[in-house]
Protein backbone atom coordinates (compact mmCIF):
# COMPACT_ATOMS: atom_id res chain seq x y z
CA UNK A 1 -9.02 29.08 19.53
CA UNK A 2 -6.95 28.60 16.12
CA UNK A 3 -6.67 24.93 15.46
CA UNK A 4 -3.40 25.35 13.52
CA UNK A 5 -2.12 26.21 16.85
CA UNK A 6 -3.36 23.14 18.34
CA UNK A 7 -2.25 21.13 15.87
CA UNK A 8 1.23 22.74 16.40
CA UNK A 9 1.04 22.11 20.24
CA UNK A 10 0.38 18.41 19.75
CA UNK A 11 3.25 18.16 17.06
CA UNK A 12 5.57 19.92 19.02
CA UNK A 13 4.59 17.65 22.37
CA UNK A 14 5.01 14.14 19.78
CA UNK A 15 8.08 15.21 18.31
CA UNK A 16 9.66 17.17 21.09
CA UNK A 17 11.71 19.74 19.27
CA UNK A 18 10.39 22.55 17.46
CA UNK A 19 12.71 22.15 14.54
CA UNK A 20 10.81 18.82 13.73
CA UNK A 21 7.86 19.75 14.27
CA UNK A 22 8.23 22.69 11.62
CA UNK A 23 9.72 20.26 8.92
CA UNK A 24 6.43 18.10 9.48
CA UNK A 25 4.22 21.08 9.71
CA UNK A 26 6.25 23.06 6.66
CA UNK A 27 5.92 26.34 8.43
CA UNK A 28 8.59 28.63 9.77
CA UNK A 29 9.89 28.23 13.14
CA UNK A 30 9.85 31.44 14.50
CA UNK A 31 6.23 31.44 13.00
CA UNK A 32 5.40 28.13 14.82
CA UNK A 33 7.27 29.38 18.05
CA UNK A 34 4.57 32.30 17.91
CA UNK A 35 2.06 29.75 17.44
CA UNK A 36 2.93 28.21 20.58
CA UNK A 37 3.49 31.43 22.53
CA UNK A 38 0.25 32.71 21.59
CA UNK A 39 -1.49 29.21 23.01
CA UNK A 40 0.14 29.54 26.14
CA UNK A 41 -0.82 32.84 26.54
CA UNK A 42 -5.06 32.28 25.43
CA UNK A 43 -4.53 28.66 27.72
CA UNK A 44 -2.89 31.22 30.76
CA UNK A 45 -0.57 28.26 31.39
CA UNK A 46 2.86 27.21 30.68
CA UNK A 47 3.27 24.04 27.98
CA UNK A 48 6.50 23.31 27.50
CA UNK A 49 9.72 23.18 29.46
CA UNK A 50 13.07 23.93 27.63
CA UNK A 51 15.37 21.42 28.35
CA UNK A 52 18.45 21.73 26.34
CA UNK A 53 17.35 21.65 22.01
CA UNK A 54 14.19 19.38 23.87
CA UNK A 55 10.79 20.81 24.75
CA UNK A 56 9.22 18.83 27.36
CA UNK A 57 5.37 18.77 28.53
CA UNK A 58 4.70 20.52 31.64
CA UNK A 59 2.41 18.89 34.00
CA UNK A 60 -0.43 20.98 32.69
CA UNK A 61 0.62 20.63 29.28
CA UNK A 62 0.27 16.67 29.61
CA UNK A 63 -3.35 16.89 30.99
CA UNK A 64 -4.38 19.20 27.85
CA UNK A 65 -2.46 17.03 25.23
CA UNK A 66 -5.60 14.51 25.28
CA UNK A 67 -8.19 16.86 24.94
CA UNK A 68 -6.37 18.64 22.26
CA UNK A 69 -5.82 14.99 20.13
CA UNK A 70 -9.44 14.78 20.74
CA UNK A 71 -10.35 18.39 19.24
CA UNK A 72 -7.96 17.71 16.34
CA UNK A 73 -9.83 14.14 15.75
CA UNK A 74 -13.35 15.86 15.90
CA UNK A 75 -12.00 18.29 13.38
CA UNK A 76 -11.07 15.72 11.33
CA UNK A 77 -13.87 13.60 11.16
CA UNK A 78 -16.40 17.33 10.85
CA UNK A 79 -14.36 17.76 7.83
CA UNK A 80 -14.87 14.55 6.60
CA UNK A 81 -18.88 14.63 7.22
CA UNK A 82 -19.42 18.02 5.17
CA UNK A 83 -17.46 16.22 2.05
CA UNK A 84 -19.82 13.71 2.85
CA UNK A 85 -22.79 15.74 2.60
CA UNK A 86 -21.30 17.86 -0.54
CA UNK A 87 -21.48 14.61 -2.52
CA UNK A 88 -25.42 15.00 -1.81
CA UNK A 89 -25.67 10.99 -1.21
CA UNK A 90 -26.23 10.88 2.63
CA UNK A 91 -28.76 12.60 4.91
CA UNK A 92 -32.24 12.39 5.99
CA UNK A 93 -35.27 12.98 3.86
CA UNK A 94 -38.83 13.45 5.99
CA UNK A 95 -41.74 12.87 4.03
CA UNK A 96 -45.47 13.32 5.10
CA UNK A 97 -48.55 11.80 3.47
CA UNK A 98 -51.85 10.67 4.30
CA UNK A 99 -52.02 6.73 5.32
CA UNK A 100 -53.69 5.90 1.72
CA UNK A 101 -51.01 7.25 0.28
CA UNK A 102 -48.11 5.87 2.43
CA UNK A 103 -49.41 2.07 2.26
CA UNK A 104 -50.46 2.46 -1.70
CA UNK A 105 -47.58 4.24 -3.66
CA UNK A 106 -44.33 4.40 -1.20
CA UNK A 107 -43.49 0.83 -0.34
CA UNK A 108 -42.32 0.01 -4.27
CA UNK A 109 -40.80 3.76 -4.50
CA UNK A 110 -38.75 3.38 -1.10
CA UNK A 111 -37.30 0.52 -2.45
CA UNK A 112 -35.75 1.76 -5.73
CA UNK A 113 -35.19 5.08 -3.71
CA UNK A 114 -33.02 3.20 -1.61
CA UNK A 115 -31.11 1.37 -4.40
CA UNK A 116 -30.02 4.69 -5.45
CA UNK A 117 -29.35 6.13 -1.87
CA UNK A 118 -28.22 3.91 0.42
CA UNK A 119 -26.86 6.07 3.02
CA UNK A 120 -30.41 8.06 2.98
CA UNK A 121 -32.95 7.62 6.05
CA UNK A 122 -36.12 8.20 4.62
CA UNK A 123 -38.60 9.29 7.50
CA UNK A 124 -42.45 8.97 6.63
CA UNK A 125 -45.04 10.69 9.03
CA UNK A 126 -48.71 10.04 8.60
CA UNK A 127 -50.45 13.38 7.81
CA UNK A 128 -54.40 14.47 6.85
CA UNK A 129 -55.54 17.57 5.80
CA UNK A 130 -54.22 21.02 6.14
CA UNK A 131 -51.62 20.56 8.88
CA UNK A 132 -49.04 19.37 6.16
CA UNK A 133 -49.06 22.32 4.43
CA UNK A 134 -48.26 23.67 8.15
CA UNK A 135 -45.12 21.20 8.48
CA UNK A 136 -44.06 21.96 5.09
CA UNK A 137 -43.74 25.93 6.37
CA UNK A 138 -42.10 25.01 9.10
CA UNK A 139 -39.80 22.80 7.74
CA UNK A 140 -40.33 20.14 9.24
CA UNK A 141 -40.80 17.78 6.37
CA UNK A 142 -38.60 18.46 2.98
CA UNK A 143 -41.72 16.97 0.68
CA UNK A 144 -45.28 16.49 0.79
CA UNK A 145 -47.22 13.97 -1.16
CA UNK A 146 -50.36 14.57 -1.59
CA UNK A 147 -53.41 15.60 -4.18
CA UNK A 148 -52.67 18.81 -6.52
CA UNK A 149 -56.73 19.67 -5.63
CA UNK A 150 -55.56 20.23 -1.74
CA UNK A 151 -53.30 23.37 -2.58
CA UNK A 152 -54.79 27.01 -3.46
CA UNK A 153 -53.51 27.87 -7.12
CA UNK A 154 -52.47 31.04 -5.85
CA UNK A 155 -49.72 29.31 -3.52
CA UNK A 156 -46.64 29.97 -6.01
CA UNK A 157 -44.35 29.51 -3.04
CA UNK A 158 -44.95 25.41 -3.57
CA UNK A 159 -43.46 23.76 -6.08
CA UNK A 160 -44.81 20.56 -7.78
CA UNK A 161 -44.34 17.45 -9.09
CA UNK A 162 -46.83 15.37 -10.77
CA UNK A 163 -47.45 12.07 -10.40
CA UNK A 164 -49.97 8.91 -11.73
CA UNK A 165 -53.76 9.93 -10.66
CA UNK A 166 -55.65 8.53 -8.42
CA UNK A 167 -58.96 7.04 -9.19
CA UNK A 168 -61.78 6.66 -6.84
CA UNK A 169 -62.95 3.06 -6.92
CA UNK A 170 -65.92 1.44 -5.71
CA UNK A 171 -65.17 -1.64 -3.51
CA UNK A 172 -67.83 -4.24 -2.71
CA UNK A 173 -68.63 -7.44 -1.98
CA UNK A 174 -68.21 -9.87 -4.90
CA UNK A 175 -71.97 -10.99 -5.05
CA UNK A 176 -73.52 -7.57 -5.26
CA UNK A 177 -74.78 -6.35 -8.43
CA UNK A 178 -73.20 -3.10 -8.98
CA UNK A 179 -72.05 -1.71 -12.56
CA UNK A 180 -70.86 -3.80 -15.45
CA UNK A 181 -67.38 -4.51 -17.22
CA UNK A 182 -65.56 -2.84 -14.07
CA UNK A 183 -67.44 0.51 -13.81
CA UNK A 184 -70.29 2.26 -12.09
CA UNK A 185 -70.98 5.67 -13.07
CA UNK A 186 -70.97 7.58 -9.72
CA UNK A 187 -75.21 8.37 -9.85
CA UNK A 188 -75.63 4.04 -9.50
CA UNK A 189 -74.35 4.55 -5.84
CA UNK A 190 -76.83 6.82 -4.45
CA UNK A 191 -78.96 4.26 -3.57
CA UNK A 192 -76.57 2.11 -1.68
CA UNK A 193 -75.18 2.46 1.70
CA UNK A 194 -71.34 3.87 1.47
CA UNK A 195 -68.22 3.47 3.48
CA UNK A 196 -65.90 6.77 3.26
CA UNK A 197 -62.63 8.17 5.07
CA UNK A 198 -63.66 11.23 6.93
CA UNK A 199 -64.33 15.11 5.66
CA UNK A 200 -60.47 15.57 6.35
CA UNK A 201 -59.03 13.55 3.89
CA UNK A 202 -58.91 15.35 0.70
CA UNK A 203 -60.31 12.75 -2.03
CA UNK A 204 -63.46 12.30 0.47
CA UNK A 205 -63.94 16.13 -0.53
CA UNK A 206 -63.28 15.51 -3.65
CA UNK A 207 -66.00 12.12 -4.19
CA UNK A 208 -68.61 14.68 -2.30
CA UNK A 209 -68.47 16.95 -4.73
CA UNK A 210 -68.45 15.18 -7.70
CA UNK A 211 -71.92 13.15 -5.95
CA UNK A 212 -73.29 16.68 -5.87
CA UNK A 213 -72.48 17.63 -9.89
CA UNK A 214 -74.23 14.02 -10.00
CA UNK A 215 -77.57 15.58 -8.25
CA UNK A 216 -77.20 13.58 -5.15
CA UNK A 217 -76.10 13.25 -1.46
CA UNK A 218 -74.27 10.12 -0.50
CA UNK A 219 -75.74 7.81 2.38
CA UNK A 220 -73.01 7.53 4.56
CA UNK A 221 -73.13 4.28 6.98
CA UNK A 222 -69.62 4.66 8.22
CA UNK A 223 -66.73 7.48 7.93
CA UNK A 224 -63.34 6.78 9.21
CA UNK A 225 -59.95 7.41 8.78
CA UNK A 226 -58.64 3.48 8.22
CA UNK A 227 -59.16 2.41 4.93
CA UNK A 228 -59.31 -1.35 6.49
CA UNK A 229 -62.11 -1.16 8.07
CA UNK A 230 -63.89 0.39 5.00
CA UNK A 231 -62.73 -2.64 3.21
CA UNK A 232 -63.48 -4.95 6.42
CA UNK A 233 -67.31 -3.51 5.96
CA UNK A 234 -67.97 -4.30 2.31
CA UNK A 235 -66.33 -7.83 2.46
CA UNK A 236 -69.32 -8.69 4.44
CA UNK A 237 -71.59 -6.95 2.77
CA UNK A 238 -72.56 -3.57 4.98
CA UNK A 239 -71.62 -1.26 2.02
CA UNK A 240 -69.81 -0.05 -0.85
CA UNK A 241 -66.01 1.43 -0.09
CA UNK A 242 -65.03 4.53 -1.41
CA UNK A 243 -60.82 4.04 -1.85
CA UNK A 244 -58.28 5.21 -3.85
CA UNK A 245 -56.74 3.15 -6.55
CA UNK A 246 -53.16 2.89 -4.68
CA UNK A 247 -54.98 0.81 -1.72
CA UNK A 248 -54.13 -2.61 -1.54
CA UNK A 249 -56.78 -4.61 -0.89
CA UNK A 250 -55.82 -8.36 -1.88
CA UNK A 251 -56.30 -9.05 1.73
CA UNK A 252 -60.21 -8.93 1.53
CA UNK A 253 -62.50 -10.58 -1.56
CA UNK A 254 -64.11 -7.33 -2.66
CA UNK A 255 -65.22 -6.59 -6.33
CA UNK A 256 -63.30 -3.34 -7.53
CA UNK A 257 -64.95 -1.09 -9.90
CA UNK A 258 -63.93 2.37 -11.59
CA UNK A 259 -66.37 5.23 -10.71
CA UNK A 260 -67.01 7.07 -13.30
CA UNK A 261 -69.53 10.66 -14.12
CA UNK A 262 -70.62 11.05 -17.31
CA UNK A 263 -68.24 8.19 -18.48
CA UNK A 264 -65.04 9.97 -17.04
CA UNK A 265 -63.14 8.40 -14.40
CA UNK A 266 -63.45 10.89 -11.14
CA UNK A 267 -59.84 11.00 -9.70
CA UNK A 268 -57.20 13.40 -8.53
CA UNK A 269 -54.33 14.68 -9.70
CA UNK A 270 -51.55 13.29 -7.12
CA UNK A 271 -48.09 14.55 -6.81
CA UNK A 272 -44.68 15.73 -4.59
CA UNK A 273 -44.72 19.06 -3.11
CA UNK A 274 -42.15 20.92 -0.98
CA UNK A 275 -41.47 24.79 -0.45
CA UNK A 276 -39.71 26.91 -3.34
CA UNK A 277 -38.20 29.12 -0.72
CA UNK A 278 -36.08 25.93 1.08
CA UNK A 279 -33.41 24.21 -1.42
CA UNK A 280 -33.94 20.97 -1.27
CA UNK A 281 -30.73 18.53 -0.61
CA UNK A 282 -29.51 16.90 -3.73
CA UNK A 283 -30.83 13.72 -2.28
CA UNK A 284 -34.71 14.58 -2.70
CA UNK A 285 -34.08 14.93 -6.46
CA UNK A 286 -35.29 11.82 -7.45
């Protein structure tokens, strides 16, 4: 179905003479006349009656005029959504991240994200371990953040942007004596019950291995994937918290400490990263 000739019907039907309706239109009359003719013919049903210079509905042609305003309207307004979405300001951006991550870094950027689009729905989804590299190649999120260390270097197909590292701190409660001036190198913990996220998350991998450059194996008393609880634990004392430096944790009176090996702060990279082979909207460039 052409939708000049729909427009034409419903010109022809408000005005009731074709002569009008061509001045409005600015298109030839025997051209619009054709216009009509071929509607009829793709509709199988009369339109218009000829009553003297007049064209008047038919019965049929009155029942279809609604629909057709309608069609016309949703036209309209599908026209007026793509310029919309050319402008790049309006849309939905999904975003997956681990919960660390979501509660530490995104709060503060969501808000200036929004100040510079407002019409934008950003959707968050809380994601560990491999499976969002698997939503990120089936498109189901536009951007990943995550730690660099969690993608093969071989995977050109991801692009990357960095952001601020994240540090592995020590969190414990305030009476214990544990490092000096804010820092334990990481070798001071292996005598001391720990409190870690799980083997899925990706800095847990990353603290494990740096314990065993360190020549030790950490004493685990609790692994879990909430962070709270980890810091629940060492406020009363059961442990020392493994977190990342993003966690808030002004909720519980815990000591924070850097860990360091061999004087070096062990952290991880940390950074955006979305699929090379799926243009981004204009929207995610922020």
């Amino acid at each position: 179905m052409d939708l000049r000739q729909v427009r034409t019907f419903v010109t022809v039907a408000e005005l009731g003479t074709v002569s009008k309706a061509a001045a409005r239109l600015h298109v030839a009359q025997p051209a619009l006349s054709r216009q009509i003719a071929n509607l009829e013919d793709e509709f199988g049903i009369k339109l218009f009656d000829r009553v003297g210079r007049r064209l008047l509905l038919t019965s049929e042609g009155e029942q279809l005029l609604s629909d057709c305003r309608g069609l016309l309207n949703q036209a309209r307004a599908l026209g007026e959504h793509a310029h919309v979405l050319r402008r790049g300001d309006v849309g939905v951006l999904r975003v997956c991240a681990t919960p660390h991550l979501i509660e530490g870094t995104l709060p503060k950027m969501l808000h200036r994200y929004a100040a510079r689009y407002p019409n934008v729905q950003v959707r968050l989804m809380d994601v560990v371990g491999p499976d969002m590299f698997a939503m990120l190649e089936r498109g189901e999120v536009h951007i990943v953040q995550t730690y660099f260390s969690a993608l093969a270097s071989e995977e050109e197909r991801i692009a990357r942007a960095p952001l601020a590292p994240m540090e592995m701190l020590a969190a414990c409660h305030p009476r214990l004596k544990l490092g000096r001036d804010g820092v334990v190198e990481i070798d001071r913990l292996a005598s001391f019950p720990l409190l870690q996220a799980t083997t899925e998350f990706f800095m847990r991998r990353h603290f494990d291995a740096a314990c065993r450059m360190a020549g030790f194996t950490p004493n685990y008393i609790l692994e879990c994937r909430s962070p709270h609880a980890l810091l629940a634990m060492a406020e009363a004392g059961h442990g020392v918290a493994i977190i990342p430096s993003a966690l808030r944790v002004d909720r519980y009176r815990v000591r924070r400490l850097r860990v360091t090996f061999q004087g070096k702060p062990v952290e991880l990279p940390l950074g955006l990263l979305w699929d090379k082979r799926r243009p981004l909207p204009a929207y995610a460039r922020y």
